[in-house]
C-alpha atoms as a PDB file:
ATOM      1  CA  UNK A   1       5.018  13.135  -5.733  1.00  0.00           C
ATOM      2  CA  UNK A   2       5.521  10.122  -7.538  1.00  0.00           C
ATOM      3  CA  UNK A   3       6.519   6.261  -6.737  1.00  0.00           C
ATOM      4  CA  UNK A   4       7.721   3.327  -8.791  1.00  0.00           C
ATOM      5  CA  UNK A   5       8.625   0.730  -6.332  1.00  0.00           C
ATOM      6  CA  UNK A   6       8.474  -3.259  -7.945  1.00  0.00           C
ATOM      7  CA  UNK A   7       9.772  -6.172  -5.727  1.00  0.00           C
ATOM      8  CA  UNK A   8       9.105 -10.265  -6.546  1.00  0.00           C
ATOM      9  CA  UNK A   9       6.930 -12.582  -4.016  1.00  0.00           C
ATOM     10  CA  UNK A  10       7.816 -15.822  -4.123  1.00  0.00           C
ATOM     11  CA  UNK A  11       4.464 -17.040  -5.268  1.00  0.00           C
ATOM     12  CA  UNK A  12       2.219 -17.743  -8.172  1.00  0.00           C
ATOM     13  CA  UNK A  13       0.469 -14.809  -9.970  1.00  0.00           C
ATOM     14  CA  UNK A  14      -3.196 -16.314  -9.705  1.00  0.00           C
ATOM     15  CA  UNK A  15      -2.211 -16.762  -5.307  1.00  0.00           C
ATOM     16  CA  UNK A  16      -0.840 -13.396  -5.049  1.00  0.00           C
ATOM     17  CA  UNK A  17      -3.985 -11.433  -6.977  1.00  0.00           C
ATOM     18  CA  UNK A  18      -6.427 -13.191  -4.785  1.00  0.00           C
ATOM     19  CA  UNK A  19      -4.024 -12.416  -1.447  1.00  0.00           C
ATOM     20  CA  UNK A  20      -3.875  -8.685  -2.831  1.00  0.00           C
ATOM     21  CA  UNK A  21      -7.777  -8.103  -3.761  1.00  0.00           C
ATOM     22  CA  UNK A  22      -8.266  -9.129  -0.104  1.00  0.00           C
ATOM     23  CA  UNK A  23      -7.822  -6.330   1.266  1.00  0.00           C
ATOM     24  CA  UNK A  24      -8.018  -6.520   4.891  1.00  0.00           C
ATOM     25  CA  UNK A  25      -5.546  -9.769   4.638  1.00  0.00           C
ATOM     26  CA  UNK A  26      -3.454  -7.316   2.416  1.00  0.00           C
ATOM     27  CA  UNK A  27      -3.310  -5.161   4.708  1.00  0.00           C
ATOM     28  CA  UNK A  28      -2.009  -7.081   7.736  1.00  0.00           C
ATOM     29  CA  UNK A  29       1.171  -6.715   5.745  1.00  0.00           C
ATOM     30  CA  UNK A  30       1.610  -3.088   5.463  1.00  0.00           C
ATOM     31  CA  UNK A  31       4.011  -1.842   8.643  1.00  0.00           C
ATOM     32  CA  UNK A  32       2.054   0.145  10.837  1.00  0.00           C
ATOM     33  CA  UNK A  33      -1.633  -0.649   9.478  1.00  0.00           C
ATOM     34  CA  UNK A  34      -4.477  -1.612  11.455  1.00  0.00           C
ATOM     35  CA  UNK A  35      -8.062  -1.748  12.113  1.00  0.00           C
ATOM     36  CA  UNK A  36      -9.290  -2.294   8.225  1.00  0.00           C
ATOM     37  CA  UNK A  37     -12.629  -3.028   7.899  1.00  0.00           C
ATOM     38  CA  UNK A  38     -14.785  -3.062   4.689  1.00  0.00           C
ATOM     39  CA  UNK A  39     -17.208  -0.217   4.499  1.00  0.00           C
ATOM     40  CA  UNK A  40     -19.196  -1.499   1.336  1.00  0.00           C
ATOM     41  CA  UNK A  41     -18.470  -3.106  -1.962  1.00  0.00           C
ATOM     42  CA  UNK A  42     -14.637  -2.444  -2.797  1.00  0.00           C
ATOM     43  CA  UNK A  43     -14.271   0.059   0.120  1.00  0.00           C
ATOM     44  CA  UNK A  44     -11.950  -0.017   3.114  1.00  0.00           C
ATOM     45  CA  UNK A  45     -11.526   2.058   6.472  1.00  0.00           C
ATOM     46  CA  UNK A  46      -8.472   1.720   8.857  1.00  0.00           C
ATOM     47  CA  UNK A  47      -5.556   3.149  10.231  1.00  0.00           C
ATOM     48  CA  UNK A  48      -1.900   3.312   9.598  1.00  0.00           C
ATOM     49  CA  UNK A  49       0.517   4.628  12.497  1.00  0.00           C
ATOM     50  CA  UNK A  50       4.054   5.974  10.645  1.00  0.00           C
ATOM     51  CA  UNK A  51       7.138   7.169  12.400  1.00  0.00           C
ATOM     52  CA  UNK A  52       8.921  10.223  10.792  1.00  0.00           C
ATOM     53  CA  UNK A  53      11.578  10.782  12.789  1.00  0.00           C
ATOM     54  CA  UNK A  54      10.174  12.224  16.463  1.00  0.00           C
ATOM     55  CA  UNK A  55       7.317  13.094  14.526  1.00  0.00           C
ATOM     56  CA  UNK A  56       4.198   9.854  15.367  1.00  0.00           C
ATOM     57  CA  UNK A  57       1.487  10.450  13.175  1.00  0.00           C
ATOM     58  CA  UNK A  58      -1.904   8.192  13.046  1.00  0.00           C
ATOM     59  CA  UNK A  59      -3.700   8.228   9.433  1.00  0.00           C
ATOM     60  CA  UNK A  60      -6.878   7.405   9.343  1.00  0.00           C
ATOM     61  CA  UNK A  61      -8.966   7.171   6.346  1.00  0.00           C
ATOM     62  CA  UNK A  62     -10.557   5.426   3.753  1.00  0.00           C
ATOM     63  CA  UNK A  63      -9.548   3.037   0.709  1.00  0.00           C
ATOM     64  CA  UNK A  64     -11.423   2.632  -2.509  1.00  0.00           C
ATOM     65  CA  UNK A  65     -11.044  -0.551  -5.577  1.00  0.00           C
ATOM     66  CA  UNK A  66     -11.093   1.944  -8.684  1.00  0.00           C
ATOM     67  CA  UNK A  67     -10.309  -0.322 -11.202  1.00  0.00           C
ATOM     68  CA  UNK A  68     -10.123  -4.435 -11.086  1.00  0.00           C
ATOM     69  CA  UNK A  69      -8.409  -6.386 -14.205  1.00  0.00           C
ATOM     70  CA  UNK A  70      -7.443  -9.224 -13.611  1.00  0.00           C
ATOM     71  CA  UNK A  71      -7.258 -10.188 -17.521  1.00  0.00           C
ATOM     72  CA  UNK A  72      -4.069  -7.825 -17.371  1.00  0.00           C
ATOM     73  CA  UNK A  73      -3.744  -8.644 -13.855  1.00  0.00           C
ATOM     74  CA  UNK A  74      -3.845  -5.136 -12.734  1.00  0.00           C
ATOM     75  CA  UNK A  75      -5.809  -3.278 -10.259  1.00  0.00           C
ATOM     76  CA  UNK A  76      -6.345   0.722  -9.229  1.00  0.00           C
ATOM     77  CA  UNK A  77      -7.042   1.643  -5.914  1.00  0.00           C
ATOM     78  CA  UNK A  78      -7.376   5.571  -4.342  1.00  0.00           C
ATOM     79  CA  UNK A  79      -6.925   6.207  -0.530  1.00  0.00           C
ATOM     80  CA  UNK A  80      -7.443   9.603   1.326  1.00  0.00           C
ATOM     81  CA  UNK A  81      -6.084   9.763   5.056  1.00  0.00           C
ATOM     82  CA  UNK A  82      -5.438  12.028   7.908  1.00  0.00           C
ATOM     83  CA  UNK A  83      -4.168  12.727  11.014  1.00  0.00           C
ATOM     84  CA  UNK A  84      -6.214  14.838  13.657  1.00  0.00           C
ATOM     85  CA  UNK A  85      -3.568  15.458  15.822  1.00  0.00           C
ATOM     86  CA  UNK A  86      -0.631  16.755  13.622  1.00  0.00           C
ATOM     87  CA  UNK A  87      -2.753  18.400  11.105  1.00  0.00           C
ATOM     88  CA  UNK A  88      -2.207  16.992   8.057  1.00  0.00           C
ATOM     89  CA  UNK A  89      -3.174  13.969   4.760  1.00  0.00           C
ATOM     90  CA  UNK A  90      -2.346  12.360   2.105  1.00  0.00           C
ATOM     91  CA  UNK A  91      -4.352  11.199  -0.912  1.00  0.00           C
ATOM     92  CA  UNK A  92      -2.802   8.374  -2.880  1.00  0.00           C
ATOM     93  CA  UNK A  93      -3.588   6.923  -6.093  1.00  0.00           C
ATOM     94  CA  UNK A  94      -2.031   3.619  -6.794  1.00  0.00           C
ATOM     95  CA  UNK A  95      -1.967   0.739  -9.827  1.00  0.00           C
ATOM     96  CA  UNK A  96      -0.475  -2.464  -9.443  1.00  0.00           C
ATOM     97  CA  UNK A  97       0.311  -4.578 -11.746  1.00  0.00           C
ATOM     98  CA  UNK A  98       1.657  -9.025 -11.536  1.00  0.00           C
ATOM     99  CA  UNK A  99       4.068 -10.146 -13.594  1.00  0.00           C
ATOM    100  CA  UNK A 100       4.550 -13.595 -13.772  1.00  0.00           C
ATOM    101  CA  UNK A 101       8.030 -14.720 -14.192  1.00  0.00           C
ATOM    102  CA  UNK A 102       8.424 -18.035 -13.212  1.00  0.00           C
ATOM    103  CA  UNK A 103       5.688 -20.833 -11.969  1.00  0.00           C
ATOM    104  CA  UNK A 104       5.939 -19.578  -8.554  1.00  0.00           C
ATOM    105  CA  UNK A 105       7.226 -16.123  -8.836  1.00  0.00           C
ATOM    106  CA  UNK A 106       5.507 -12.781  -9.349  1.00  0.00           C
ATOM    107  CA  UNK A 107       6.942  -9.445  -9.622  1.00  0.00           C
ATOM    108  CA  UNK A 108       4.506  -7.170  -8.005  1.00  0.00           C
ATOM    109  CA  UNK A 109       4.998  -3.260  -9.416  1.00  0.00           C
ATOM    110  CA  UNK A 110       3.385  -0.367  -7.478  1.00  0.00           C
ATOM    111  CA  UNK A 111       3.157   3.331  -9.476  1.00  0.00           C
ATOM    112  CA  UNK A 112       1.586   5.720  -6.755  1.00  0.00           C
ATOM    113  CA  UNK A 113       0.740   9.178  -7.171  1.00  0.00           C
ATOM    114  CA  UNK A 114       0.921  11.228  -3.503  1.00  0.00           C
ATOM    115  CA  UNK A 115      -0.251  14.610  -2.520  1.00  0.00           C
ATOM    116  CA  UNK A 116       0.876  15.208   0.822  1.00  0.00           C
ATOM    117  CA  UNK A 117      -0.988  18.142   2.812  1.00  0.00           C
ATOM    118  CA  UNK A 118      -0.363  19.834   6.017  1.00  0.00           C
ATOM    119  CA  UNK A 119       2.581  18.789   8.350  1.00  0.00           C
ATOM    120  CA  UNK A 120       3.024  16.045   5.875  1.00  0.00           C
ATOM    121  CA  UNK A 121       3.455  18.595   2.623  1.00  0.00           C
ATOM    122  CA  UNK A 122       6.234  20.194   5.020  1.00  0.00           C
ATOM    123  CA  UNK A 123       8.893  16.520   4.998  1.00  0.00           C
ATOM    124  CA  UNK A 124      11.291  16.769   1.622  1.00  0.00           C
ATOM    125  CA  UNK A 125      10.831  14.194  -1.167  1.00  0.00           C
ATOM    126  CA  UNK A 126      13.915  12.246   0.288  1.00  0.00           C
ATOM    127  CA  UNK A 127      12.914  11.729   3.370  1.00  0.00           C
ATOM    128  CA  UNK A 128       9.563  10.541   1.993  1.00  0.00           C
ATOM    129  CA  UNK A 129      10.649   8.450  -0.574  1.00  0.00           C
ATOM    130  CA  UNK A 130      12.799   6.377   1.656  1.00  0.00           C
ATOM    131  CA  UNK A 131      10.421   5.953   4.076  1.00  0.00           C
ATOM    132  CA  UNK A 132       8.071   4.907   1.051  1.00  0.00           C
ATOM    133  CA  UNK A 133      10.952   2.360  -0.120  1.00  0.00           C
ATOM    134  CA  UNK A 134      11.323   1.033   3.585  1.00  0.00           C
ATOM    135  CA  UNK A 135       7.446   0.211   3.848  1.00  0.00           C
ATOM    136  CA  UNK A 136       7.390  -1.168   0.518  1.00  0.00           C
ATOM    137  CA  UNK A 137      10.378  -3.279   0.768  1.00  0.00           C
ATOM    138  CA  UNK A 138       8.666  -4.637   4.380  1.00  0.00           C
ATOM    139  CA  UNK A 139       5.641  -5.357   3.205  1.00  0.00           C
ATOM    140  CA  UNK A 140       7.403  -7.311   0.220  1.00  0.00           C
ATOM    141  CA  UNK A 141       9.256  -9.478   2.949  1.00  0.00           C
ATOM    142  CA  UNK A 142       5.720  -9.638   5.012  1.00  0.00           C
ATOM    143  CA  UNK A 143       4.118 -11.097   1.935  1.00  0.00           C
ATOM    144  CA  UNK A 144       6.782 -13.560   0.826  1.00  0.00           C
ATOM    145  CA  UNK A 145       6.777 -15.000   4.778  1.00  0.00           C
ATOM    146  CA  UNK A 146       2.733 -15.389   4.605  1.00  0.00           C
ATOM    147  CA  UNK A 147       3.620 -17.590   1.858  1.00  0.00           C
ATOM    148  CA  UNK A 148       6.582 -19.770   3.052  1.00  0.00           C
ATOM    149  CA  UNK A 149       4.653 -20.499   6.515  1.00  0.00           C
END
């Protein structure tokens, strides 16, 4: 399953790469997220709690820097997560790229490949694309407010 989701942070493009490559500070953003701690040179662990419908699930898993460039300003990262209790994962491969398009405004564009396994494989696309669009459109607004306090 694929994404394309793009949004603009109120902020410069040099700010927001350096907020982004941080990736526990990143993180903090991301609804439902916890717990990230670096593992070893561009490598995260953590936990993400996500609500479909009555259905709680708790991913945990690991994150991985594939690719840094910030000449092009773009960056590839891979996560693989589960969750023990449902039975089921998800391994995500995702490039972002800044645009700058004013002094103090970046558009931020996610493309994410998904494989969803398990109970997760068994949700349609829809409902897993809009809950895709609600956490990226919250972590947009989580970002921009990091930046206005």
């Amino acid at each position: 399953m694929n994404f394309e989701h793009s949004c603009t942070v109120p902020v410069a493009r040099e700010t927001l790469w350096d907020f982004l490559m941080d990736v526990p500070q990143m993180a903090s953003c991301v609804p439902g997220v916890s717990e990230v701690v670096a593992t070893g040179t561009d490598q995260y662990a953590g936990r993400m709690k996500i609500t479909f419908g009555p259905i709680r699930l708790t991913l945990q898993g690991e994150l991985s820097i594939q690719e840094l460039d910030q000449t092009n300003w773009r960056a590839v990262g891979r996560a693989e997560a589960n969750d023990r209790r449902v039975g089921g994962g998800v391994h995500i491969s995702a490039e972002l790229t800044l645009v700058e398009q004013e002094e103090a405004q970046t558009q931020l564009s996610i493309q994410t490949e998904a494989r969803l396994m398990g109970k997760l494989g068994e949700f349609g696309q829809p409902v897993i694309r809009k809950k895709a669009d609600r956490i990226v459109a919250e972590f947009a607004r989580n970002v921009a407010r990091r930046f206005k306090e």
